[in-house]
PDB file of N, CA and C in Angstrom:
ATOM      1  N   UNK A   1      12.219  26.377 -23.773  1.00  0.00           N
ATOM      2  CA  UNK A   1      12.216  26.356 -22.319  1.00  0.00           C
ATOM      3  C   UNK A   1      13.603  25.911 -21.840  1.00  0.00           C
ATOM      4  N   UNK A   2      14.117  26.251 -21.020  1.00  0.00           N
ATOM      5  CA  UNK A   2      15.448  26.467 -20.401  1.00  0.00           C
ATOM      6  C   UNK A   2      15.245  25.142 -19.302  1.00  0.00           C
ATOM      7  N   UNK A   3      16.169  24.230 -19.949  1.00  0.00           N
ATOM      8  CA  UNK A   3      16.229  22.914 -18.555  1.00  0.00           C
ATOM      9  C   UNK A   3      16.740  23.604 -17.281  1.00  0.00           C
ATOM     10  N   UNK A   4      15.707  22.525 -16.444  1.00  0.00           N
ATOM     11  CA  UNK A   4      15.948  23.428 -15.163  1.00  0.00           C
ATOM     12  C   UNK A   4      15.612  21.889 -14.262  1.00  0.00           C
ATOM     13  N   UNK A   5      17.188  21.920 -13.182  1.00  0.00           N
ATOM     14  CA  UNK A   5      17.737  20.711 -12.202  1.00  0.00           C
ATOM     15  C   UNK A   5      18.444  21.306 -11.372  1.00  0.00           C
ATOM     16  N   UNK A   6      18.823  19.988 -10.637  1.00  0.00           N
ATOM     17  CA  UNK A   6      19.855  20.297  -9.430  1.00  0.00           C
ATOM     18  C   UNK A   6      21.381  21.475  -9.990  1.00  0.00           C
ATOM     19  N   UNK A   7      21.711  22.459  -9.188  1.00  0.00           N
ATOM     20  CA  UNK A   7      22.663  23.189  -9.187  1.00  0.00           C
ATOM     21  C   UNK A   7      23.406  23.295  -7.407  1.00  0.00           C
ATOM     22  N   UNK A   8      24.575  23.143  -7.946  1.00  0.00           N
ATOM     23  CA  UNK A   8      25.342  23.327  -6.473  1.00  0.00           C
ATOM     24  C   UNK A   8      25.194  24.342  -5.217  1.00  0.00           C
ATOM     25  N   UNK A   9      24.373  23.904  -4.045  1.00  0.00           N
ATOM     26  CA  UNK A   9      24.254  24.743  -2.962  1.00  0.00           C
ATOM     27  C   UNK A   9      24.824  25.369  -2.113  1.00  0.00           C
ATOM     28  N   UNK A  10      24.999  26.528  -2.191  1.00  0.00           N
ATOM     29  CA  UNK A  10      25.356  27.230  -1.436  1.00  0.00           C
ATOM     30  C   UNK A  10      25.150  28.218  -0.442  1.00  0.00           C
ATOM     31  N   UNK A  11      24.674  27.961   0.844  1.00  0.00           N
ATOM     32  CA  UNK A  11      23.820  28.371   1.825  1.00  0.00           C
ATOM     33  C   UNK A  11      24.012  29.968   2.133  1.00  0.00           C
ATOM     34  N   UNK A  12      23.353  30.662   2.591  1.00  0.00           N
ATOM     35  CA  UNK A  12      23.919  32.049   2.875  1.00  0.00           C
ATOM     36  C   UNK A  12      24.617  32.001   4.670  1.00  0.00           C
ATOM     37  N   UNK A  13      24.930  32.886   5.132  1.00  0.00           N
ATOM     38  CA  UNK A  13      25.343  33.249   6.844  1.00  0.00           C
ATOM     39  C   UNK A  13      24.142  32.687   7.252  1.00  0.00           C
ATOM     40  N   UNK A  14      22.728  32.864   7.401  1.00  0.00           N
ATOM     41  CA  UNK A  14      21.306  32.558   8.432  1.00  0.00           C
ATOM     42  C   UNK A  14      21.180  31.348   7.783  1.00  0.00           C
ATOM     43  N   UNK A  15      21.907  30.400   6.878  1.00  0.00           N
ATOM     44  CA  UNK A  15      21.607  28.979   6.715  1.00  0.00           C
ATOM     45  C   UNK A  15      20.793  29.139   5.006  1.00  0.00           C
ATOM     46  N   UNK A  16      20.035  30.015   4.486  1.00  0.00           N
ATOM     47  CA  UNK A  16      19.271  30.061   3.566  1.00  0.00           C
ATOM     48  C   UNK A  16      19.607  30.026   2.432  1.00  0.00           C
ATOM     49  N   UNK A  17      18.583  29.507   1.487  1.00  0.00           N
ATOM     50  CA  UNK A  17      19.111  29.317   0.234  1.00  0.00           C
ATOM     51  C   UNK A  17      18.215  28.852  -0.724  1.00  0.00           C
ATOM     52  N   UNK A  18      17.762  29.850  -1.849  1.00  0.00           N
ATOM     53  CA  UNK A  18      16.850  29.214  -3.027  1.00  0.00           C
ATOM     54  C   UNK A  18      17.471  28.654  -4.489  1.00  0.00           C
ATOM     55  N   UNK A  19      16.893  28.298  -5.171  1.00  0.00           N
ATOM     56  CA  UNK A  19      17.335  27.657  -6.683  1.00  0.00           C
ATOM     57  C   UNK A  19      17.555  29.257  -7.361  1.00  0.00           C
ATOM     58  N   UNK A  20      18.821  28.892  -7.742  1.00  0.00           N
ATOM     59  CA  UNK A  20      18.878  30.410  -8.727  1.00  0.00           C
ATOM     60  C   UNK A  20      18.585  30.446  -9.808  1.00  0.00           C
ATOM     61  N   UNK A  21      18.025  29.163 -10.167  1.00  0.00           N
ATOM     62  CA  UNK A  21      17.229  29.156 -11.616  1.00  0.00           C
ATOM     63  C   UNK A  21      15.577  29.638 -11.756  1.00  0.00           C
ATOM     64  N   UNK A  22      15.144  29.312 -10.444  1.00  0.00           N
ATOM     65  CA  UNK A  22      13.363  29.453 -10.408  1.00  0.00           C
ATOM     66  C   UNK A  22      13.007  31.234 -10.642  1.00  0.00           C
ATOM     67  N   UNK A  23      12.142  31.178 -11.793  1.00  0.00           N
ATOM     68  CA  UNK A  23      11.896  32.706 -12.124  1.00  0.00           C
ATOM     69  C   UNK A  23      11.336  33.150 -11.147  1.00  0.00           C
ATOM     70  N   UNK A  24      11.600  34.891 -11.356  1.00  0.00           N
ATOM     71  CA  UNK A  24      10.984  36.382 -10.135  1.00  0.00           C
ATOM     72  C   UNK A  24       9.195  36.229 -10.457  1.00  0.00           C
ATOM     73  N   UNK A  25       8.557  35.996  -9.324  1.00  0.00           N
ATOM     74  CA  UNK A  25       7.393  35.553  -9.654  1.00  0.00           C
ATOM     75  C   UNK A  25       6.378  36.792  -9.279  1.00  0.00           C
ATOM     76  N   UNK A  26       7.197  38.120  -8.351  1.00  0.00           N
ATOM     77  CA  UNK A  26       6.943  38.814  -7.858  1.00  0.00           C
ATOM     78  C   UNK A  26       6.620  38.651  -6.579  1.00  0.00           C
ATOM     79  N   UNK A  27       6.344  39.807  -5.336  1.00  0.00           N
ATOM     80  CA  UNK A  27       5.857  39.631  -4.490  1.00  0.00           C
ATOM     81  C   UNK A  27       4.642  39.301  -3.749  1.00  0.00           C
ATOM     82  N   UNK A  28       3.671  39.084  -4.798  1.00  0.00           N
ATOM     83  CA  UNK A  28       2.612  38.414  -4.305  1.00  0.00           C
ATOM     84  C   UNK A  28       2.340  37.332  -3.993  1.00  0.00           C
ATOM     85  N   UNK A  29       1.028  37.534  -2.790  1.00  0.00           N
ATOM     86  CA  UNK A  29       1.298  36.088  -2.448  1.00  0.00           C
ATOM     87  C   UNK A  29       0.434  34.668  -2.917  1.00  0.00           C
ATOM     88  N   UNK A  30      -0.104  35.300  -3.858  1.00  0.00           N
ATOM     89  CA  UNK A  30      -0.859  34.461  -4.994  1.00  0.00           C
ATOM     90  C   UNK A  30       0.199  33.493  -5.846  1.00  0.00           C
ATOM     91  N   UNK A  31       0.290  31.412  -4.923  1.00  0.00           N
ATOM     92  CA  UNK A  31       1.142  30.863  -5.673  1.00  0.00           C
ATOM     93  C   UNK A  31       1.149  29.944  -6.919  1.00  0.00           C
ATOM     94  N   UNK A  32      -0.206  30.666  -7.881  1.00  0.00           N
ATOM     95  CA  UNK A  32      -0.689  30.095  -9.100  1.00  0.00           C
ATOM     96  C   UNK A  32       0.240  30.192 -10.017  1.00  0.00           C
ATOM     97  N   UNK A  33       1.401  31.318 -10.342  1.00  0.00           N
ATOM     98  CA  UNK A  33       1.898  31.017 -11.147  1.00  0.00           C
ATOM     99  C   UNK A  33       3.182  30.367 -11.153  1.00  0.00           C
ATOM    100  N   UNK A  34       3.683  29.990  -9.757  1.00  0.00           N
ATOM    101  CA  UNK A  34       5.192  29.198  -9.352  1.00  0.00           C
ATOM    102  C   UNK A  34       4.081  27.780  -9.460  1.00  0.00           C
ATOM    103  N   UNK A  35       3.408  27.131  -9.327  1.00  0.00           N
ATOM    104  CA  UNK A  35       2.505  26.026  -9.215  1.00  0.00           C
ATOM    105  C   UNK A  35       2.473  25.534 -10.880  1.00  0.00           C
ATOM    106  N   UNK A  36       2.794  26.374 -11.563  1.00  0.00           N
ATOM    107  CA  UNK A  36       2.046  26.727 -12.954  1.00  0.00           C
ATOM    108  C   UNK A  36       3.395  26.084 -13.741  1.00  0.00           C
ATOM    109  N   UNK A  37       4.314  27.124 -13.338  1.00  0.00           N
ATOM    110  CA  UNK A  37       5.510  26.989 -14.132  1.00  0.00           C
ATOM    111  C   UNK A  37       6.317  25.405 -13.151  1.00  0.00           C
ATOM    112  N   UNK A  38       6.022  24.751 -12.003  1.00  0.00           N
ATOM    113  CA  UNK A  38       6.665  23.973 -11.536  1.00  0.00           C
ATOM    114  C   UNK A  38       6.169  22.902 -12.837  1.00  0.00           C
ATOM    115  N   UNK A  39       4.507  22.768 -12.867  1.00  0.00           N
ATOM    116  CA  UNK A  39       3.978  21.738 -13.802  1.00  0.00           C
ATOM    117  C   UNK A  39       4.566  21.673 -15.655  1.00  0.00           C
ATOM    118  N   UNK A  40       4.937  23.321 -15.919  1.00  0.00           N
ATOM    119  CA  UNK A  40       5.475  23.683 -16.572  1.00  0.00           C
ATOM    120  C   UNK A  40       6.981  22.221 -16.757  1.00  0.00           C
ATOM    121  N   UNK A  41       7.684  22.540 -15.977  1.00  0.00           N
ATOM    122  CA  UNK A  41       8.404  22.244 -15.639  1.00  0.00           C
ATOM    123  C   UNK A  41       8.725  20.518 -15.446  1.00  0.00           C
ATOM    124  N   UNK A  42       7.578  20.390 -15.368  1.00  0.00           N
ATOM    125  CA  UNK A  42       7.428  18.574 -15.020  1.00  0.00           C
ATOM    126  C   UNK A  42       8.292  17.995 -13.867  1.00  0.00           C
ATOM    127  N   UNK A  43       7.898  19.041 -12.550  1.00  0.00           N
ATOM    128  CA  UNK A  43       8.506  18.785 -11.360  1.00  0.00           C
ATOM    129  C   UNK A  43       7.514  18.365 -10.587  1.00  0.00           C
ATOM    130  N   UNK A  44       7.921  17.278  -9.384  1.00  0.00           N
ATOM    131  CA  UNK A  44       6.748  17.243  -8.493  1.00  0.00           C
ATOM    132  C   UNK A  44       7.486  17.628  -7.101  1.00  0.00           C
ATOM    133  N   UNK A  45       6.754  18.384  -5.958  1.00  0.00           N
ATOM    134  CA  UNK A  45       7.415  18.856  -5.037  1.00  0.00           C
ATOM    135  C   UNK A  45       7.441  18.203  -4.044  1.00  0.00           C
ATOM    136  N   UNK A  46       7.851  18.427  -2.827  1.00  0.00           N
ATOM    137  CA  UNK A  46       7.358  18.113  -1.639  1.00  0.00           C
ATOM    138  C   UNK A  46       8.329  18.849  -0.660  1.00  0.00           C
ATOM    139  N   UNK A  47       7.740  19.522   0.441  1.00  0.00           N
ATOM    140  CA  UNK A  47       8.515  19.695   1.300  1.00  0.00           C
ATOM    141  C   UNK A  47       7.814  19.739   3.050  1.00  0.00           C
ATOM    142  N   UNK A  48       8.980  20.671   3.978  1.00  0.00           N
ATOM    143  CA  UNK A  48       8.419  20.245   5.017  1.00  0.00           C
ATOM    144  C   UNK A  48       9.016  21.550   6.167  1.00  0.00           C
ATOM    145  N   UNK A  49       8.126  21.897   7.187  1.00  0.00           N
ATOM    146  CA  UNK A  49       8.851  23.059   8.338  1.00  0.00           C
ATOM    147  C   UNK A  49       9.598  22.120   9.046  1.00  0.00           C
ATOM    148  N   UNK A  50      10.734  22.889   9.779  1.00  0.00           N
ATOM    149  CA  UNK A  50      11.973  22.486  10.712  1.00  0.00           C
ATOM    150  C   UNK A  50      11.022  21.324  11.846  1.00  0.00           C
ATOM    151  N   UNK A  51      10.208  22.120  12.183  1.00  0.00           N
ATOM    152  CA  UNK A  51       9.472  21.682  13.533  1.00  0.00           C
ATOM    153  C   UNK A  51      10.431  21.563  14.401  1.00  0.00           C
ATOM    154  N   UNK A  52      10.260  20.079  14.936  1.00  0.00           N
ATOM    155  CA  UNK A  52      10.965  19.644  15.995  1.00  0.00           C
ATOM    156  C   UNK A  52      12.223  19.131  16.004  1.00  0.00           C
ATOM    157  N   UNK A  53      13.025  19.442  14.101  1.00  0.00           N
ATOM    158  CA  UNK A  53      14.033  19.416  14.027  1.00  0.00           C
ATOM    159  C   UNK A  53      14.854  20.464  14.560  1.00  0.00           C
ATOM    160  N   UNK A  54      14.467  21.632  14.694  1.00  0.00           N
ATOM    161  CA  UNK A  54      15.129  22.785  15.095  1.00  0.00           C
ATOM    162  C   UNK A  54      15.006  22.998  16.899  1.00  0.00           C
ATOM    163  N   UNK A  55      14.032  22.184  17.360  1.00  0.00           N
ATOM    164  CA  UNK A  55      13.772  22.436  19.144  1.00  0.00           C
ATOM    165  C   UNK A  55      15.041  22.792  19.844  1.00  0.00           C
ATOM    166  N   UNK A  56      15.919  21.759  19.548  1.00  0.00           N
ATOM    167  CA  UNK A  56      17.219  21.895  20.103  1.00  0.00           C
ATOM    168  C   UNK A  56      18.310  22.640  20.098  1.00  0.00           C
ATOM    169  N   UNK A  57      18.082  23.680  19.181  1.00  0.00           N
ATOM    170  CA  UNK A  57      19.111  24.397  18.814  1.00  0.00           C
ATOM    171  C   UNK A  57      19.288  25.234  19.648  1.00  0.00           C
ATOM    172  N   UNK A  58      20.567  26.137  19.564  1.00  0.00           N
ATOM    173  CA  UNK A  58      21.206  26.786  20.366  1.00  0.00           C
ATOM    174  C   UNK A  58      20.506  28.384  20.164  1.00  0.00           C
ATOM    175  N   UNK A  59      19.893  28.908  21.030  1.00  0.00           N
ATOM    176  CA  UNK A  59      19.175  30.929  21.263  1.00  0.00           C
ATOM    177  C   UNK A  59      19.708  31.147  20.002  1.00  0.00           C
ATOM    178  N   UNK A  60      21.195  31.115  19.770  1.00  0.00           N
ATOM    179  CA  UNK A  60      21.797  31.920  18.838  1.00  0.00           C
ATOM    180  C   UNK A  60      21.720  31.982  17.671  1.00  0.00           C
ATOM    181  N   UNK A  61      21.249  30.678  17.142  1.00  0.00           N
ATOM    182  CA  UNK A  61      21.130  30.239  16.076  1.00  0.00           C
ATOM    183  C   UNK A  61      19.975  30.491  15.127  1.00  0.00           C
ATOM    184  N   UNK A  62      19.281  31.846  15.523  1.00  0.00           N
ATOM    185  CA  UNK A  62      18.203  32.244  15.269  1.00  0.00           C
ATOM    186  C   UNK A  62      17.498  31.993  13.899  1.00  0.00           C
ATOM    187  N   UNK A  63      18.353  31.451  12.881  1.00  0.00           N
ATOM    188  CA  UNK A  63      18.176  31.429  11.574  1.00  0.00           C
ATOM    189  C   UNK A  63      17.948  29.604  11.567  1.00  0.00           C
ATOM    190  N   UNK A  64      18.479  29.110  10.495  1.00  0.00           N
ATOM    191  CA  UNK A  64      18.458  27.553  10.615  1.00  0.00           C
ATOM    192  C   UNK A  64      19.309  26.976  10.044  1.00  0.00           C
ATOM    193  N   UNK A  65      20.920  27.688  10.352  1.00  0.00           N
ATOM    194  CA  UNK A  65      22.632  27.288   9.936  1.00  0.00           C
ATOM    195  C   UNK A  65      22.341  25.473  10.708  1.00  0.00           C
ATOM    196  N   UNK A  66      22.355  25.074  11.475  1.00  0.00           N
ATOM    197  CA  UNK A  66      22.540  23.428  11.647  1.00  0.00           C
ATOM    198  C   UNK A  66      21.495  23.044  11.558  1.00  0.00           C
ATOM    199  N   UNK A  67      20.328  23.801  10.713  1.00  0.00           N
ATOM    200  CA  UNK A  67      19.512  22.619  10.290  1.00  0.00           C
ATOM    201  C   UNK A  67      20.044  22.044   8.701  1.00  0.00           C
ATOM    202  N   UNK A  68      19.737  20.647   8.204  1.00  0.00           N
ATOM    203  CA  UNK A  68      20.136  20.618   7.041  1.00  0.00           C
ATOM    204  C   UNK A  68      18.944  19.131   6.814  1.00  0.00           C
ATOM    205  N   UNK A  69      18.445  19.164   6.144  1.00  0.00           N
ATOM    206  CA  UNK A  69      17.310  18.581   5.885  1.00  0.00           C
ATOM    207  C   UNK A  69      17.852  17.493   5.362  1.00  0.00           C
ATOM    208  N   UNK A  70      17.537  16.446   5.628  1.00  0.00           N
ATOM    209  CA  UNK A  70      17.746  14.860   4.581  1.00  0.00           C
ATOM    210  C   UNK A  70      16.767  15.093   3.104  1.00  0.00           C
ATOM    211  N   UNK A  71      17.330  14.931   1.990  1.00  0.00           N
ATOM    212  CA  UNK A  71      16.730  14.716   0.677  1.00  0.00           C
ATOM    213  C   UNK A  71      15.573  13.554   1.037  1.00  0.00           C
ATOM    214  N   UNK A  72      14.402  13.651   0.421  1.00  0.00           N
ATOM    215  CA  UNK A  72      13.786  12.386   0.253  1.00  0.00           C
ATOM    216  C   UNK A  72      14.169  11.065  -0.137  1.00  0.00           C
ATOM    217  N   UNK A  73      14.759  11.522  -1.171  1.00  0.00           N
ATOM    218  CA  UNK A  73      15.376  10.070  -1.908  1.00  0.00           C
ATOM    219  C   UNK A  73      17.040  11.013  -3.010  1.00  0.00           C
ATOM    220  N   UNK A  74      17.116  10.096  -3.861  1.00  0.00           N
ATOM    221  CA  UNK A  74      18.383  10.311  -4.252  1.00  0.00           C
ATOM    222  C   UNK A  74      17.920  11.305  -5.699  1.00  0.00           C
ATOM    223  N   UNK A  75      17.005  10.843  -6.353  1.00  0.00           N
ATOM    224  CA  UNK A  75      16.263  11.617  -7.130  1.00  0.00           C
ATOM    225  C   UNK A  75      15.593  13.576  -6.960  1.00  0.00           C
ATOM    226  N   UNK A  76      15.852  13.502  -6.060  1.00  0.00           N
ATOM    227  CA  UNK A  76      15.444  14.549  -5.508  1.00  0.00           C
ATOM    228  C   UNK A  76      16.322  16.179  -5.355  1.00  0.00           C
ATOM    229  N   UNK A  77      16.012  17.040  -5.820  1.00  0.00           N
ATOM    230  CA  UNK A  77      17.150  17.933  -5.279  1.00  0.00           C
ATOM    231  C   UNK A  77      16.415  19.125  -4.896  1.00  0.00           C
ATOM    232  N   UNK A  78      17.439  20.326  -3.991  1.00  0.00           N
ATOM    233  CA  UNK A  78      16.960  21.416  -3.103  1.00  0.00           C
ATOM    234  C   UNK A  78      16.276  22.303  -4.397  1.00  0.00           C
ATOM    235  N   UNK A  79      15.265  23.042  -3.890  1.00  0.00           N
ATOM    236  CA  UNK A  79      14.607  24.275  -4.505  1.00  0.00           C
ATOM    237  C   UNK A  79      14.959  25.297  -3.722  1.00  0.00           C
ATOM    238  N   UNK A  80      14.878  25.395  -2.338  1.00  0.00           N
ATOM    239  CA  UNK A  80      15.150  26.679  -1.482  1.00  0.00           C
ATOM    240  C   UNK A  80      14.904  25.676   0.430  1.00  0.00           C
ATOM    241  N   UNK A  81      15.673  26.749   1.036  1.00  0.00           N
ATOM    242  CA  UNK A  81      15.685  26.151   2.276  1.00  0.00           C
ATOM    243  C   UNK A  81      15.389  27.674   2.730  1.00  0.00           C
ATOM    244  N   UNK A  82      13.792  28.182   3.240  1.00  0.00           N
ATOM    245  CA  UNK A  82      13.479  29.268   3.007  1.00  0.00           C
ATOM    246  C   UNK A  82      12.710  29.934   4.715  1.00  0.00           C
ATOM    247  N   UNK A  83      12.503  30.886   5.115  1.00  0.00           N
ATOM    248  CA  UNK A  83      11.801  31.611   6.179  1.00  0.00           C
ATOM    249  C   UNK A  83      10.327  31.390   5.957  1.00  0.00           C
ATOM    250  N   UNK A  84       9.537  31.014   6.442  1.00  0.00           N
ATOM    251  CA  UNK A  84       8.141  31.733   6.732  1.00  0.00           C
ATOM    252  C   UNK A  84       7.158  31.780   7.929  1.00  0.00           C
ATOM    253  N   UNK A  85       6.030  32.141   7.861  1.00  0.00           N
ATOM    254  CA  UNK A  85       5.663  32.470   8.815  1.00  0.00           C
ATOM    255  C   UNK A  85       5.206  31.505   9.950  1.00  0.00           C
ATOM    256  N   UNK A  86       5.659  30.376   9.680  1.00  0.00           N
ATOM    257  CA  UNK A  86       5.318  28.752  10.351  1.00  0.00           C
ATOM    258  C   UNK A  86       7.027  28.565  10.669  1.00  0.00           C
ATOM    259  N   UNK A  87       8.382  29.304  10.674  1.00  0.00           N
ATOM    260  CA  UNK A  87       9.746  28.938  10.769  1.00  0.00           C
ATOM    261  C   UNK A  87       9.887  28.301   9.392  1.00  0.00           C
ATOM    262  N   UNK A  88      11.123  28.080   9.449  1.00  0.00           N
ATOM    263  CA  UNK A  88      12.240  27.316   8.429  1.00  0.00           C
ATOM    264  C   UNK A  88      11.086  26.190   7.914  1.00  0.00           C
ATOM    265  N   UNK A  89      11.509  26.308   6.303  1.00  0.00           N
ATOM    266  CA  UNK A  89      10.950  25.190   5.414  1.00  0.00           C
ATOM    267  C   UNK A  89      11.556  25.077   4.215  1.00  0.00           C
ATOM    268  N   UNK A  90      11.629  23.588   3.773  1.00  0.00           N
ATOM    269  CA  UNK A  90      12.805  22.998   3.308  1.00  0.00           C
ATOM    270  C   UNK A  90      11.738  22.890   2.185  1.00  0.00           C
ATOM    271  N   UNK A  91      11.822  22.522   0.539  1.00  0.00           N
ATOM    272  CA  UNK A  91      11.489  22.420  -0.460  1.00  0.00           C
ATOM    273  C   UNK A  91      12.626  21.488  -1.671  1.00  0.00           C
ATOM    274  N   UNK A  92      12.168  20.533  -1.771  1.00  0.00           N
ATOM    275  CA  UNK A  92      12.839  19.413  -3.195  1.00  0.00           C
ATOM    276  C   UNK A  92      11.779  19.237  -3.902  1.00  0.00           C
ATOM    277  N   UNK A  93      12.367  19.086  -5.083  1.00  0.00           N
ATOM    278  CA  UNK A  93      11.560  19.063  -6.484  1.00  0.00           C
ATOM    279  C   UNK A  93      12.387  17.511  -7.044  1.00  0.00           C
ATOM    280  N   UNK A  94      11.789  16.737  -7.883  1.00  0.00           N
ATOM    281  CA  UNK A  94      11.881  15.619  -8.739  1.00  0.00           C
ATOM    282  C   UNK A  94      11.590  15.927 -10.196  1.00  0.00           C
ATOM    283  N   UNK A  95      11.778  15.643 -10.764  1.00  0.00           N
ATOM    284  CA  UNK A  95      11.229  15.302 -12.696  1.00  0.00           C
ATOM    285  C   UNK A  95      10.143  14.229 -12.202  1.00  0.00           C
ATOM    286  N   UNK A  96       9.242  14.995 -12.975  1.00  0.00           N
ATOM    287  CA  UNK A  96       7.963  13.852 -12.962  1.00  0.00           C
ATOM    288  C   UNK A  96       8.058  12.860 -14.842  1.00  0.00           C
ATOM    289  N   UNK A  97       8.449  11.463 -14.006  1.00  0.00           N
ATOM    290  CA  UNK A  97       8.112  10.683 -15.229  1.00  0.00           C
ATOM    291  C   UNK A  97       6.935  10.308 -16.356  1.00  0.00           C
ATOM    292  N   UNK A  98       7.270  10.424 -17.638  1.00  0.00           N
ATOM    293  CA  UNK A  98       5.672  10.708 -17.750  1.00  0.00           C
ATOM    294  C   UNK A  98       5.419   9.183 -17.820  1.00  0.00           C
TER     295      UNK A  98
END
């Protein structure tokens, strides 16, 4: 199994950005096997939508370029800062200690 951690972020133009390590899981929207391989993985997740971090932003900003999420803690690093159908949602993963 291929160690898999924090790698240096680099956002796209609309602000976005996933782990370029996390495997093509396909397009379905069945998330048993990213759930599978995170445990795989001995990651624990957590994340969260923009909400009312984004209220303020400027019409133009249609994407979520000045949003930038605070890490949970220091342990923690980005998985994807991603679109869906609830707006912008931010995702960090940890190593779970055993």
């Amino acid at each position: 199994m291929k160690p898999f951690g924090p790698v240096e972020v680099k956002r796209d133009a609309d602000g976005w950005w996933y782990h370029p390590n996390i495997p093509s899981f396909g397009e379905g929207e069945d998330p048993a096997p990213y759930i599978a391989w995170v445990k795989e993985q001995g990651l624990e997740l957590k994340g969260w939508h923009s909400g009312d971090e984004l209220e303020d932003l400027p019409d133009e900003d249609a994407a979520c370029t000045a949003w930038n999420p605070e890490s949970p803690g220091p342990e923690w690093f980005l998985m994807g800062i991603f679109d869906t159908d609830d707006g912008p949602y931010v995702q960090w993963a940890r190593r779970v200690t055993p």
